[in-house]
Protein backbone atom coordinates (compact mmCIF):
# COMPACT_ATOMS: atom_id res chain seq x y z
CA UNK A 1 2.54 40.61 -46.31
CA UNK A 2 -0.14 40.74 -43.69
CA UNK A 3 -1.45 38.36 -41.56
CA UNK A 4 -5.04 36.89 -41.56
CA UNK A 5 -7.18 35.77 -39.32
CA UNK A 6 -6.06 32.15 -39.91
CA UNK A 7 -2.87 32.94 -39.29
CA UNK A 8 -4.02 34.05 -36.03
CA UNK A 9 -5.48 31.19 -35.03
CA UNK A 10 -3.17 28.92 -35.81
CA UNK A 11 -1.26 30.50 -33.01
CA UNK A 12 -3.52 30.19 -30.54
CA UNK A 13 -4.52 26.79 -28.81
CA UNK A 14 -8.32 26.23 -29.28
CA UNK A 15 -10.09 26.99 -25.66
CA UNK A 16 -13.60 27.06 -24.94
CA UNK A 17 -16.11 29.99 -24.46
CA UNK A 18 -15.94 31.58 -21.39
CA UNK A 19 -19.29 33.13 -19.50
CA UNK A 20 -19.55 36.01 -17.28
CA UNK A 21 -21.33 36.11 -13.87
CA UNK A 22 -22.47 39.26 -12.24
CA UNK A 23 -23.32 39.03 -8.54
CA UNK A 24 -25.18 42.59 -7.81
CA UNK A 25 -26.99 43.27 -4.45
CA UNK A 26 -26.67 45.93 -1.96
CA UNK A 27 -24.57 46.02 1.16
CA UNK A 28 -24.57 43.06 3.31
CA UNK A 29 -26.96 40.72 0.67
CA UNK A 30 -24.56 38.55 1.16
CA UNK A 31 -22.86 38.14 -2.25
CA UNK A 32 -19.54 37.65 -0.96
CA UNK A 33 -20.92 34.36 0.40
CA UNK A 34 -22.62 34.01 -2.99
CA UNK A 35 -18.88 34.00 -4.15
CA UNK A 36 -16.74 31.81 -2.15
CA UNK A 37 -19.51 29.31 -2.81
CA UNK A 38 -19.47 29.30 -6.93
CA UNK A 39 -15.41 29.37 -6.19
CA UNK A 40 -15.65 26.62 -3.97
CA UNK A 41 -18.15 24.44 -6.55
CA UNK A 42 -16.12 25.21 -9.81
CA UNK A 43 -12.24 25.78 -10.29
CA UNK A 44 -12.64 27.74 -13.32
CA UNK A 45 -14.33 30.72 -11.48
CA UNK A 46 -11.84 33.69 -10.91
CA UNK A 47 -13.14 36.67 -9.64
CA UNK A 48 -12.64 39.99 -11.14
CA UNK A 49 -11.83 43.32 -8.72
CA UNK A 50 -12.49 46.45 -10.39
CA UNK A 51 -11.22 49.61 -9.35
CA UNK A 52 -11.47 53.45 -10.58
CA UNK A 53 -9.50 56.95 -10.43
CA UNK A 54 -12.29 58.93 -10.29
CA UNK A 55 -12.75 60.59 -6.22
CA UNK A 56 -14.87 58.86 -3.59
CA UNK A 57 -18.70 59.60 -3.71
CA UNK A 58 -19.70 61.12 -0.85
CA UNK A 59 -22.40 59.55 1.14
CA UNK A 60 -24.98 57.69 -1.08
CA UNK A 61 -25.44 57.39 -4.86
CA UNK A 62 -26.57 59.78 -6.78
């Protein structure tokens, strides 16, 4: 027989919502600063590092 949802979340601990922040600003705005202060006001904040395959870009965006 297959599981439902509510089988599901009986599993699972109840946790709250979660909200993402996006710091965007070009080189040297200073939103690695930006950062380390939300990390250092909060202890929930964890910062995500993205990374890709695809080859460098050459010099600017296109």
């Amino acid at each position: 027989m297959s599981k439902t949802v509510a089988d599901y979340k009986s599993t699972f601990p109840e946790k709250p919502a979660g909200f993402v922040v996006i710091v965007a600003g070009a080189s040297g705005a200073g939103k690695g600063t930006v950062i380390e202060k939300l990390k250092n006001l909060r202890n929930d904040f964890v910062l995500s590092i993205s990374t890709t395959t695809r080859p460098p870009r050459g010099e600017g965006v296109v």
